[in-house]
N, C-alpha and C. Protein backbone atom coordinates (compact mmCIF):
# COMPACT_ATOMS: atom_id res chain seq x y z
N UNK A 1 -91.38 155.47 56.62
CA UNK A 1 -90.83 156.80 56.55
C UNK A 1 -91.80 157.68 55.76
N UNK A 2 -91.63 158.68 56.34
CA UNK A 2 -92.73 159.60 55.49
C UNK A 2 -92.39 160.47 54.64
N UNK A 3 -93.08 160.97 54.01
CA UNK A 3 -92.44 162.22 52.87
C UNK A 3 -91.67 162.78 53.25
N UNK A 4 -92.30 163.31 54.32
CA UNK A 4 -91.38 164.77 55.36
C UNK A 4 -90.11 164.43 55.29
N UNK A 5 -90.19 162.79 56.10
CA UNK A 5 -88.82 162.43 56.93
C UNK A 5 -87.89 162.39 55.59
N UNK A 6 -88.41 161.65 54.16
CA UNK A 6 -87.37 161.26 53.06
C UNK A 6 -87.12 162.37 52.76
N UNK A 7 -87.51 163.44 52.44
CA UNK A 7 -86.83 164.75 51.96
C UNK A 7 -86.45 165.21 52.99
N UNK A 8 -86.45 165.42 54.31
CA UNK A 8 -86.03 165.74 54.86
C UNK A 8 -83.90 164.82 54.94
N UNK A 9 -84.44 163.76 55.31
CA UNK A 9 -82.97 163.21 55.17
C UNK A 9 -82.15 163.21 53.63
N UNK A 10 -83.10 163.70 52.45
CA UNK A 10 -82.25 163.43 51.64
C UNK A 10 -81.45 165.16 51.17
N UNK A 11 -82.40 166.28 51.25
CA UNK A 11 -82.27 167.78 51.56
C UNK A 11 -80.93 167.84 52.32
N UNK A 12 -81.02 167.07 53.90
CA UNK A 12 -80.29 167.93 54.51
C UNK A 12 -78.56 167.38 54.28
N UNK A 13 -78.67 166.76 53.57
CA UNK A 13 -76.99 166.37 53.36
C UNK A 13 -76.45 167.16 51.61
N UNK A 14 -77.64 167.92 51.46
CA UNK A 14 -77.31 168.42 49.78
C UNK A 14 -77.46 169.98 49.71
N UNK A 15 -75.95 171.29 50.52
CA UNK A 15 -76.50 172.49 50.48
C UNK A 15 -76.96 172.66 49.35
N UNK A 16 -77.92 173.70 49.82
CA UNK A 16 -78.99 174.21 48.49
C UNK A 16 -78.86 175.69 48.45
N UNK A 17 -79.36 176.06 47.16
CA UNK A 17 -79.74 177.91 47.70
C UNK A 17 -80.85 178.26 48.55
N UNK A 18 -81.91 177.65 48.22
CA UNK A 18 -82.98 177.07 48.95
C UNK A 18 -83.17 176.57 50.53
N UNK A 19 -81.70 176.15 51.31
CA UNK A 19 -81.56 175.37 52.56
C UNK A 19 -82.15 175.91 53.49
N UNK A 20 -81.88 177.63 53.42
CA UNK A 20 -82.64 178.19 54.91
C UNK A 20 -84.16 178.20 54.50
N UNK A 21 -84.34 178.45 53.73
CA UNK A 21 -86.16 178.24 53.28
C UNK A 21 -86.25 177.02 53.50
N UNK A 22 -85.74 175.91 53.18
CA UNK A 22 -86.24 174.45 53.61
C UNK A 22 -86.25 174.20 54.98
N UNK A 23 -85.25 174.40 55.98
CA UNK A 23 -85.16 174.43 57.36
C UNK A 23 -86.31 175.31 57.74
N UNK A 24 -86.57 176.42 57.25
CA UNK A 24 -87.69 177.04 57.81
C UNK A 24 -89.27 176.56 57.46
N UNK A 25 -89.16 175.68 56.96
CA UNK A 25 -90.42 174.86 56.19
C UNK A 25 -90.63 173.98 57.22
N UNK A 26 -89.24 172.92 57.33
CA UNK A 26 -89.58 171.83 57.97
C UNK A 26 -89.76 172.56 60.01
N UNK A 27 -89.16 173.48 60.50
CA UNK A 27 -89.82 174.40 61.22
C UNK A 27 -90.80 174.39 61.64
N UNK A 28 -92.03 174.98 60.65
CA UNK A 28 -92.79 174.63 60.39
C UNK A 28 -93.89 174.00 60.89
N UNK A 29 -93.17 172.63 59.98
CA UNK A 29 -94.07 171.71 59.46
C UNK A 29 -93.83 171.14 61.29
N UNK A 30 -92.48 171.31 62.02
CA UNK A 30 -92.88 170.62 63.24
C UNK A 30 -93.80 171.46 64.30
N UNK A 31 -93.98 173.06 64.12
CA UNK A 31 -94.81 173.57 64.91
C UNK A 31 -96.35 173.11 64.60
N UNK A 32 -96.63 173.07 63.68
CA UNK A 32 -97.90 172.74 63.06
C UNK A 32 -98.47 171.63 63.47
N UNK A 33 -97.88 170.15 64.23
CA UNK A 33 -98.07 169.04 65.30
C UNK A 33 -99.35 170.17 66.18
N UNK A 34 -98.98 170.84 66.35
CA UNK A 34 -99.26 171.66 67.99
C UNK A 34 -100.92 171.73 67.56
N UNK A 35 -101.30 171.92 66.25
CA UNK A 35 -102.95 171.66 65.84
C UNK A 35 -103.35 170.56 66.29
N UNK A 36 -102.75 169.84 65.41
CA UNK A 36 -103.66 168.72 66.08
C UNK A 36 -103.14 168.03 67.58
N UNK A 37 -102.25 168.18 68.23
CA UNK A 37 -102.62 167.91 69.78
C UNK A 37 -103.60 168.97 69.98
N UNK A 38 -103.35 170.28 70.02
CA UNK A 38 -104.94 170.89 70.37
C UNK A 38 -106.24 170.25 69.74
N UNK A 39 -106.42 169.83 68.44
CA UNK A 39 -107.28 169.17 68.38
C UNK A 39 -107.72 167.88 68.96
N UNK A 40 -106.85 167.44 69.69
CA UNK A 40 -107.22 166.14 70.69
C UNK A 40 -107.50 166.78 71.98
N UNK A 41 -106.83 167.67 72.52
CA UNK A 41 -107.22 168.02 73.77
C UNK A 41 -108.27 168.57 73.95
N UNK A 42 -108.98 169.07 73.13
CA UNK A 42 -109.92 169.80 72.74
C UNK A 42 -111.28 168.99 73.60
N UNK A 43 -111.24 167.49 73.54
CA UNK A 43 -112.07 166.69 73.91
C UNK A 43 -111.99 166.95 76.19
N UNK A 44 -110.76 167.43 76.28
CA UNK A 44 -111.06 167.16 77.97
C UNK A 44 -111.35 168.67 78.40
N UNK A 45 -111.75 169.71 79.76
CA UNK A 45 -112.11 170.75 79.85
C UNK A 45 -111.31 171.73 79.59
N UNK A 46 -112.26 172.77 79.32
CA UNK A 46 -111.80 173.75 78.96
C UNK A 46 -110.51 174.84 79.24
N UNK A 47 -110.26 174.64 81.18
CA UNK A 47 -109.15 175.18 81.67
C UNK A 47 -108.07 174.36 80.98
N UNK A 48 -107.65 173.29 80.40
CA UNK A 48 -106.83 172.81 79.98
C UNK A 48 -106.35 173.25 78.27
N UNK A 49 -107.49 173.88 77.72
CA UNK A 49 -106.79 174.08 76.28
C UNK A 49 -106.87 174.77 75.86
N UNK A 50 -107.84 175.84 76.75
CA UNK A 50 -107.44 177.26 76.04
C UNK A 50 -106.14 177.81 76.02
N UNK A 51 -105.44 177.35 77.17
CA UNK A 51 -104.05 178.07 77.16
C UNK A 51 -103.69 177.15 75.83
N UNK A 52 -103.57 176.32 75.64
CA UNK A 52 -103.15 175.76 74.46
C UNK A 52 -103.69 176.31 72.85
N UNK A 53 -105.17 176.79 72.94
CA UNK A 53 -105.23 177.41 71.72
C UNK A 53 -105.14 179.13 71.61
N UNK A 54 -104.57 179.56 72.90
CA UNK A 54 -103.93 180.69 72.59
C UNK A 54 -102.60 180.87 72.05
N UNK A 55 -101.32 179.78 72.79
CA UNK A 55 -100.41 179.36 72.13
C UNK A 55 -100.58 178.86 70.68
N UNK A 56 -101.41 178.46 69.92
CA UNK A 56 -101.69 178.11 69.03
C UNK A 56 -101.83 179.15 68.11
N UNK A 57 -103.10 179.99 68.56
CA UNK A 57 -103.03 181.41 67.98
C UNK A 57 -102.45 182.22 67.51
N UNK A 58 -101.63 182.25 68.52
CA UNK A 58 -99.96 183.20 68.61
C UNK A 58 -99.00 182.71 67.56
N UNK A 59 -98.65 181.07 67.42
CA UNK A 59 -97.74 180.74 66.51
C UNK A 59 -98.61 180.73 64.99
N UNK A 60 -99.81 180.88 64.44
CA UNK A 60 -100.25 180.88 63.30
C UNK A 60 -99.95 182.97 63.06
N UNK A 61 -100.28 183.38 64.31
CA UNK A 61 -100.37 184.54 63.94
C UNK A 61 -99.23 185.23 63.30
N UNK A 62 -97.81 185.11 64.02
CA UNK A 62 -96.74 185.48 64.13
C UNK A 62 -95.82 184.64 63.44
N UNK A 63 -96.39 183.06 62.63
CA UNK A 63 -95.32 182.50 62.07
C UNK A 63 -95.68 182.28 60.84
N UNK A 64 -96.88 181.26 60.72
CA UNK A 64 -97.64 180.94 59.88
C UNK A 64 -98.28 181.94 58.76
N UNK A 65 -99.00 183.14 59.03
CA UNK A 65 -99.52 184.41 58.54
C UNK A 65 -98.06 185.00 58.05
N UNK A 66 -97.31 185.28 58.54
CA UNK A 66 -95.87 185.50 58.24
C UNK A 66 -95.56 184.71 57.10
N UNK A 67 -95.48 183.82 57.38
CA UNK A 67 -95.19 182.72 55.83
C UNK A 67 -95.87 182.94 55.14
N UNK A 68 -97.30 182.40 54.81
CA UNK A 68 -98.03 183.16 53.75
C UNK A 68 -97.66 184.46 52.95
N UNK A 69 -97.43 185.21 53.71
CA UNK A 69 -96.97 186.84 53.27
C UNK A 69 -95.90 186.66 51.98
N UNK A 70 -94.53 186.24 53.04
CA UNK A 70 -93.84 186.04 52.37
C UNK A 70 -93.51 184.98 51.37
N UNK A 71 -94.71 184.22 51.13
CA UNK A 71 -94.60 183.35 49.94
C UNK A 71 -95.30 183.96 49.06
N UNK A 72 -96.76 184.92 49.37
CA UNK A 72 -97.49 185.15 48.23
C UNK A 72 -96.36 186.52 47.89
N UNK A 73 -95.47 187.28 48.38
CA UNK A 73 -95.25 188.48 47.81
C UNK A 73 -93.42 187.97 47.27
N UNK A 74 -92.86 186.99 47.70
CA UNK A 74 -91.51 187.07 47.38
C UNK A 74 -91.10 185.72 46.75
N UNK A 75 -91.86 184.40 47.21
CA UNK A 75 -91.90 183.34 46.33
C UNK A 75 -92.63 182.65 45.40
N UNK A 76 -93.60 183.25 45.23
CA UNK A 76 -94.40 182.78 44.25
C UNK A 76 -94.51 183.48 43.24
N UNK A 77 -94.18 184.69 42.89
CA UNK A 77 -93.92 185.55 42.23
C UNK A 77 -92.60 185.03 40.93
N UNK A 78 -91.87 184.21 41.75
CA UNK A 78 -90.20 184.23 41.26
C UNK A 78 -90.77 182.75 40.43
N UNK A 79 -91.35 181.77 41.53
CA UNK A 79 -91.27 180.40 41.38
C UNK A 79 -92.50 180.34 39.99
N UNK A 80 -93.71 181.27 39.74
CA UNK A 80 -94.25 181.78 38.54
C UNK A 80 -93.68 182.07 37.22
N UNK A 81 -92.78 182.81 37.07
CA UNK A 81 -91.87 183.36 36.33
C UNK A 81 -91.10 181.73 35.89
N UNK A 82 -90.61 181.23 36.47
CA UNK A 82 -89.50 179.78 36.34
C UNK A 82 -90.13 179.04 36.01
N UNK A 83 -92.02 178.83 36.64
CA UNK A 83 -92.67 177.91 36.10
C UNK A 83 -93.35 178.46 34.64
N UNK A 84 -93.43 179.10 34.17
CA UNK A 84 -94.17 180.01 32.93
C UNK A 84 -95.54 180.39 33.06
N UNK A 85 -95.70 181.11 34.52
CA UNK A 85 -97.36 182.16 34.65
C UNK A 85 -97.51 181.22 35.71
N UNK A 86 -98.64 182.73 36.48
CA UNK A 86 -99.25 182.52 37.76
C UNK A 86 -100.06 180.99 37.70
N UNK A 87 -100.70 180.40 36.83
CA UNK A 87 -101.12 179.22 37.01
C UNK A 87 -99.89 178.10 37.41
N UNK A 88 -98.95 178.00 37.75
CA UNK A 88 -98.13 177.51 38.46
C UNK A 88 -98.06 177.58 39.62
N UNK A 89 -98.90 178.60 40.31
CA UNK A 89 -98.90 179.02 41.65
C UNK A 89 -99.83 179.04 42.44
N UNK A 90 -101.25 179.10 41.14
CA UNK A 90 -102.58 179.38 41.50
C UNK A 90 -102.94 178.71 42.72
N UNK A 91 -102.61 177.41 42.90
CA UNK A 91 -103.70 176.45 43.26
C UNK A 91 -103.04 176.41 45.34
N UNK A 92 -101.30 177.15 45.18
CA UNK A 92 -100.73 177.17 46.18
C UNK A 92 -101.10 178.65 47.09
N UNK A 93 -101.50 179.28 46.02
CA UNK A 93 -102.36 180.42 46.41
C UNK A 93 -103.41 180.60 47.20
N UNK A 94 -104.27 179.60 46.35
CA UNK A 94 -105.41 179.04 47.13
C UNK A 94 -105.71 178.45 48.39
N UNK A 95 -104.19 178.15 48.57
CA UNK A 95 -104.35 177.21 50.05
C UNK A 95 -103.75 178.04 50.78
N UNK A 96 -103.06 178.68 50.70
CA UNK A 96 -102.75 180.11 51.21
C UNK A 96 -104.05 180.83 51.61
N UNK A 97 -105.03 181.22 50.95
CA UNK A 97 -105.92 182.12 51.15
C UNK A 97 -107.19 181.13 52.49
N UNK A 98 -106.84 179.51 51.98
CA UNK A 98 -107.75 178.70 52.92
C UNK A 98 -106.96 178.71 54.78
N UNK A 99 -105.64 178.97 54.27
CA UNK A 99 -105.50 178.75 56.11
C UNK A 99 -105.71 179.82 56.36
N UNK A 100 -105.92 181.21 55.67
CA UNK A 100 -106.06 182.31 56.83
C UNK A 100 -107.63 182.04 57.15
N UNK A 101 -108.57 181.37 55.74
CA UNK A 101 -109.47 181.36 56.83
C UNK A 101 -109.85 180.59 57.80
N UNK A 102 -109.44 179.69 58.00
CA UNK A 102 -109.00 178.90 59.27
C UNK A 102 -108.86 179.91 59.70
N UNK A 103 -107.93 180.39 60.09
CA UNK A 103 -107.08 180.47 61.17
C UNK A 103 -108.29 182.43 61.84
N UNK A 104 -108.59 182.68 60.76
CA UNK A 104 -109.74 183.63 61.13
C UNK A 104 -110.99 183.24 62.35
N UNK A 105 -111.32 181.98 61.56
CA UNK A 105 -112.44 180.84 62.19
C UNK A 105 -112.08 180.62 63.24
N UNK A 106 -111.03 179.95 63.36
CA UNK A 106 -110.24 179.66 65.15
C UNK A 106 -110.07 180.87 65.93
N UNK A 107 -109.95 182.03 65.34
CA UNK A 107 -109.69 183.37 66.22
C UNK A 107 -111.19 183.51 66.48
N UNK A 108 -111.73 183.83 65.76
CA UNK A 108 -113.53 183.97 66.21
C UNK A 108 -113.87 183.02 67.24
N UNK A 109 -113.60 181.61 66.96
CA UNK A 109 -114.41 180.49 67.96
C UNK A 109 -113.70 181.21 69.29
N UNK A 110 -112.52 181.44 69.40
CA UNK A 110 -111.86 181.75 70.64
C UNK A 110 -112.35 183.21 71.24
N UNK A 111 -112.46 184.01 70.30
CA UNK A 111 -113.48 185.13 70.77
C UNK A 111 -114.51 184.65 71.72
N UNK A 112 -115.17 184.17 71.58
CA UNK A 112 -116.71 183.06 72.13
C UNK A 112 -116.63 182.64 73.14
N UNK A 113 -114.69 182.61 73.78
CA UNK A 113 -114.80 180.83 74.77
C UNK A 113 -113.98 181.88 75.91
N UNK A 114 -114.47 182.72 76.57
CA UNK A 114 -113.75 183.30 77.31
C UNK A 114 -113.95 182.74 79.14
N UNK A 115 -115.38 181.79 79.25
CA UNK A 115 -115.48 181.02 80.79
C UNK A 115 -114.66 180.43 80.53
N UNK A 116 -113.57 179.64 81.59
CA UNK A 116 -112.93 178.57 81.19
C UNK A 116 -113.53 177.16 82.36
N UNK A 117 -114.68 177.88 82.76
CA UNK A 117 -115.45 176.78 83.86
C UNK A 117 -116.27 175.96 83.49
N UNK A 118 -116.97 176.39 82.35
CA UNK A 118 -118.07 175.86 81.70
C UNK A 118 -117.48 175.39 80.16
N UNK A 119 -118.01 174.35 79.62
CA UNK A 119 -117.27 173.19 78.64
C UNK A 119 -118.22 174.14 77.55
N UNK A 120 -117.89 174.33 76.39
CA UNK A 120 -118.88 174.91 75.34
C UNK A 120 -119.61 173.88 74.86
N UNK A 121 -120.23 174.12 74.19
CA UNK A 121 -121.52 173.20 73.30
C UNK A 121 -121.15 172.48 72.64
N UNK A 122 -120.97 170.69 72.21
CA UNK A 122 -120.79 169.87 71.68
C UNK A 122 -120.12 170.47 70.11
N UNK A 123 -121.42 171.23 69.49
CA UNK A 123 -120.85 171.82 68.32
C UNK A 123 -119.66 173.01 67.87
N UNK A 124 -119.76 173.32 68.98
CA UNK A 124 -118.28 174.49 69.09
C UNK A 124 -116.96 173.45 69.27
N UNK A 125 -116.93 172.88 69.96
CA UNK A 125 -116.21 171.74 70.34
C UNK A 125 -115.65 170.74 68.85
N UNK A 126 -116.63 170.29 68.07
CA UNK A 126 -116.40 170.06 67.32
C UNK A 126 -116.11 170.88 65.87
N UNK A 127 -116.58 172.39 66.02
CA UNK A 127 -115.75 172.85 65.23
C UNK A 127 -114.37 173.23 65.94
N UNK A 128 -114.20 173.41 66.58
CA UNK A 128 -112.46 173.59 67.09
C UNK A 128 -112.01 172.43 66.41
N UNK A 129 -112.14 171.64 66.83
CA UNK A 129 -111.53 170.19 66.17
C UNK A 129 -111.62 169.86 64.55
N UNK A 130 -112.92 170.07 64.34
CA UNK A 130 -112.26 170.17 62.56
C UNK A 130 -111.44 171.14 62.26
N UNK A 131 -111.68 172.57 62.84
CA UNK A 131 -110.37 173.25 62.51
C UNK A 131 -109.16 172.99 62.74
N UNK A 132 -108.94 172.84 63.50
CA UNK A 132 -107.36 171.92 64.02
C UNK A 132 -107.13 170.80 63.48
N UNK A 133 -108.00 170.21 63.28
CA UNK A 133 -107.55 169.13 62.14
C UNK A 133 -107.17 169.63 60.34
N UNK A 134 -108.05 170.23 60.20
CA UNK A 134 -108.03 170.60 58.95
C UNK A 134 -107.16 171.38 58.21
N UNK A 135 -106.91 172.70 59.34
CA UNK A 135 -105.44 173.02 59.40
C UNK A 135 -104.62 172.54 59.05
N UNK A 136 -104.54 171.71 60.28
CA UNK A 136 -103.06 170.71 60.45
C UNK A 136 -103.13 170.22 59.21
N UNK A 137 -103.93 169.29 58.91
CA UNK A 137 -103.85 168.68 57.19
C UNK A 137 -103.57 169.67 55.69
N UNK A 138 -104.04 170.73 55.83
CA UNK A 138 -104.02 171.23 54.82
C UNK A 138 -102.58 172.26 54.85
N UNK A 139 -102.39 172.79 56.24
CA UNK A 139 -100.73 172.95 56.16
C UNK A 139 -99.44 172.50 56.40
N UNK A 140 -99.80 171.02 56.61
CA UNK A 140 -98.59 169.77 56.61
C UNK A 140 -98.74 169.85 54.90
N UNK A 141 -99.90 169.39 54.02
CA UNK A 141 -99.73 168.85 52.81
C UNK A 141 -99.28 170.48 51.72
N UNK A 142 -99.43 171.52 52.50
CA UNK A 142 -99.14 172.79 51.64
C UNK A 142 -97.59 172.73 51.81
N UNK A 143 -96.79 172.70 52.98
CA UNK A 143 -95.37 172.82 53.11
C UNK A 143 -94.79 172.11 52.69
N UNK A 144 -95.33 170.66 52.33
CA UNK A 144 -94.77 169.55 51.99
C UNK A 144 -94.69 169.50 50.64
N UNK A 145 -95.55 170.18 50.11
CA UNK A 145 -95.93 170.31 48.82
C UNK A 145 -94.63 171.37 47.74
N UNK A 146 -94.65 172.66 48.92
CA UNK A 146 -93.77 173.82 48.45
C UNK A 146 -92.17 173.00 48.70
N UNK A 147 -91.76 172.23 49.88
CA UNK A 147 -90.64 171.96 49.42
C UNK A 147 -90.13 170.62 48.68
N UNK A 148 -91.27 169.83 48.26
CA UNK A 148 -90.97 169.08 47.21
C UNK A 148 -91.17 169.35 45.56
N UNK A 149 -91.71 169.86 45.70
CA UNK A 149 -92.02 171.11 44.08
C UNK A 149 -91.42 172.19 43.80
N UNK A 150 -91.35 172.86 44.78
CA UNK A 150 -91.25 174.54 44.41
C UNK A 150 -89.65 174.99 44.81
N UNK A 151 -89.12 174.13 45.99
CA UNK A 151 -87.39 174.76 46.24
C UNK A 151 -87.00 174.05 45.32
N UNK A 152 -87.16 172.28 44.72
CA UNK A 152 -85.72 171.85 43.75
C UNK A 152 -86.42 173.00 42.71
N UNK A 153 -87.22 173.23 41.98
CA UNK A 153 -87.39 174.38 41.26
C UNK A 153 -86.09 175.51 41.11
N UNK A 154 -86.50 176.25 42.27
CA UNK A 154 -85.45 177.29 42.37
C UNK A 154 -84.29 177.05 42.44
N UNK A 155 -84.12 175.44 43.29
CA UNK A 155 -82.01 175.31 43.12
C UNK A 155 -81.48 175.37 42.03
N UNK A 156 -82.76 174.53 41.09
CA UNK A 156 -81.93 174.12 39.64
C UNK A 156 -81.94 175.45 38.77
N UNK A 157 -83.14 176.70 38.79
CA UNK A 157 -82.77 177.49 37.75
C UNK A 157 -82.33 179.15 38.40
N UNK A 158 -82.71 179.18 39.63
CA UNK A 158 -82.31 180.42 40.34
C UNK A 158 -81.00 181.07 40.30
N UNK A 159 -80.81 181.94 39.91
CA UNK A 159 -79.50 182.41 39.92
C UNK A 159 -79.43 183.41 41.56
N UNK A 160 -77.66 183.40 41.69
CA UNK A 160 -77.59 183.77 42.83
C UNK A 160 -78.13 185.05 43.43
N UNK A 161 -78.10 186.07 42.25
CA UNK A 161 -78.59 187.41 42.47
C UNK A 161 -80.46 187.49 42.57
N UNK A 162 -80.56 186.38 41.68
CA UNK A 162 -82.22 186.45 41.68
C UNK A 162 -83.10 185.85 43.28
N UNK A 163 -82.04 185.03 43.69
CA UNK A 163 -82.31 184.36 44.81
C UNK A 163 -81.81 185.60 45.72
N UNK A 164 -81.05 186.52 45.56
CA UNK A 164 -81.01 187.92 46.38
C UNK A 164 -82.05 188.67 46.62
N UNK A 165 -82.41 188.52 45.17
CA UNK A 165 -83.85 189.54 45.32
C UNK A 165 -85.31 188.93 45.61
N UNK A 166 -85.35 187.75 45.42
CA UNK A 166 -86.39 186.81 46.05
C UNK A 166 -86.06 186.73 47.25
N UNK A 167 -85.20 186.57 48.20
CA UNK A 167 -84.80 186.57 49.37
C UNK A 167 -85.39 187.96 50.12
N UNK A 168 -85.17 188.90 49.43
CA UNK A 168 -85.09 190.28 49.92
C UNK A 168 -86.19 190.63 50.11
N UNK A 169 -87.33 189.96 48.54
CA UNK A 169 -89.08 190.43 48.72
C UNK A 169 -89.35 189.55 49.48
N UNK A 170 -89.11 188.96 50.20
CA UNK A 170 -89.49 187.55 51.42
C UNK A 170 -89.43 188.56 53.01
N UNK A 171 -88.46 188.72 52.60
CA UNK A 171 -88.02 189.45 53.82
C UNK A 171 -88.72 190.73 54.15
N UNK A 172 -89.13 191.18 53.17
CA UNK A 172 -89.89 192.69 53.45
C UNK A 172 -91.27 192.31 53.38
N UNK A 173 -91.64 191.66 53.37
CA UNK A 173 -93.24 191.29 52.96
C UNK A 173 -93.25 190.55 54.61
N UNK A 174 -92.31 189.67 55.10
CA UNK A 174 -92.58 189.22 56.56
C UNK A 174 -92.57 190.67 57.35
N UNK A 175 -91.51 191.37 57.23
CA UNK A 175 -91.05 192.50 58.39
C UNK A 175 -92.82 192.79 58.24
N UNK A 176 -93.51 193.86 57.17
CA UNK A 176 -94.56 194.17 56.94
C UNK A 176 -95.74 193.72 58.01
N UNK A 177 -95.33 192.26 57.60
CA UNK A 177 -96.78 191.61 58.48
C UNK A 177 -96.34 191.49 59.62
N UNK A 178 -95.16 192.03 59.95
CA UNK A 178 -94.89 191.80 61.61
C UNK A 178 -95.17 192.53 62.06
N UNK A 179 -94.97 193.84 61.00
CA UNK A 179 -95.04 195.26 61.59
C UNK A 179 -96.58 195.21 62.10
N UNK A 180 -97.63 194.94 60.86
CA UNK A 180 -98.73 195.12 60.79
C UNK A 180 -99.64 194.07 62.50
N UNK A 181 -98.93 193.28 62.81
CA UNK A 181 -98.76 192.30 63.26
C UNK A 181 -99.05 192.95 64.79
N UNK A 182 -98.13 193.64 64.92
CA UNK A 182 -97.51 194.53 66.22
C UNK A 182 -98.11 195.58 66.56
N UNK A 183 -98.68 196.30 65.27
CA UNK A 183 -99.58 197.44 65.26
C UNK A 183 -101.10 197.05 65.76
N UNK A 184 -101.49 195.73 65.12
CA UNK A 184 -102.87 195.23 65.73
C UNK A 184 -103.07 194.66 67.11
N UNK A 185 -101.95 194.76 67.81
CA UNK A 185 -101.85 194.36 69.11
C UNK A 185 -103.44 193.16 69.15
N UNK A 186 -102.62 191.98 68.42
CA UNK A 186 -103.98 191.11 68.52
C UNK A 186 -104.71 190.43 70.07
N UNK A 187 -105.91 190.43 69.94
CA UNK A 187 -106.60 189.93 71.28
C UNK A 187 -106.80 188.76 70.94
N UNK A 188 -107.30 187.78 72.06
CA UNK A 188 -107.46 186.74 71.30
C UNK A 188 -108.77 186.45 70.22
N UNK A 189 -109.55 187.49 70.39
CA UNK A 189 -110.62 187.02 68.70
C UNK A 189 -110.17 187.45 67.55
N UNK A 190 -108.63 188.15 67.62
CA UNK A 190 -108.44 188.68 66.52
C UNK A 190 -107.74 187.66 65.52
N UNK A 191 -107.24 188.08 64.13
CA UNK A 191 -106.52 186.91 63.44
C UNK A 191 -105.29 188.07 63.20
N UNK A 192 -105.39 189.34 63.17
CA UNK A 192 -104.19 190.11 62.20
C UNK A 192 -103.47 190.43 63.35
């Protein structure tokens, strides 16, 4: 059994204040699979996975980038404060700031790959694949991370109103990047 699965089975029988943020984690954590099968498919031609790393695109753009938002502007802020200063947060910050650039990197490579007749160059190929791998690894172990650390955090000291207003800067910091999201009418080399 894996991390995921034990908190996952032990979470979902214990409401929390935290529960819809955890469901939306583990969410997630199951869209985020979809890297690394693109990073395996990555190996057969090209008509086969670009549609797959546009779908891919789309869910970092619109879900993933979304999350970020609303963790750097509505939960990490709160979960700082509970832990005593931003160095409680720093390092979740950081990995925050590493998948967008991923996920920048993957929008560029895809800029690049617009034949879908011709296979790209061994080394493009293999950066798709470390990105999709790396991704995948570094935002399985980031989500996994936030809801084994950072929600029992908030169940145990959050009060209901504070979890109102952490809720609320979550919520306006996603709308934002949706907005912003919608306004960039992204192509596929774009990341915003």
């Amino acid at each position: 059994m894996t991390v995921t699965e034990a908190s996952r089975w032990t979470v979902s029988r214990v409401p929390r204040i935290t529960q819809q943020l955890r469901e939306d984690h583990y969410e997630l954590l199951w869209r985020a699979e979809s890297l690394r099968l693109f990073g395996d498919a990555v190996a057969g031609p090209p008509a086969v996975w670009l549609p797959e790393l546009d779908d891919v695109l789309a869910l970092l753009r619109s879900q993933v980038l979304v999350h970020v938002r609303a963790d750097d502007y509505g939960l990490y802020p709160v979960v700082a404060v509970l832990l005593g200063g931003l160095r409680a947060t720093a390092t979740m910050a950081r990995e925050h700031r590493q998948i967008v650039e991923f996920i920048t990197e993957l929008a560029a490579l895809r800029g690049c790959l617009e034949n879908t007749s011709v296979s790209p160059a061994p080394d493009v190929v293999q950066r798709l694949q470390r990105l999709a791998y790396g991704l995948h690894a570094v935002l399985q172990t980031h989500l996994e991370k936030e809801i084994l650390l950072y929600l029992p955090v908030l169940d145990e000291r959050l009060t209901p109103e504070r979890a109102g207003d952490m809720f609320g800067a979550m919520a306006r910091a996603a709308a934002k990047a949706h907005d912003q999201l919608r306004e960039s009418t992204p192509t596929s080399g774009d990341t915003t």
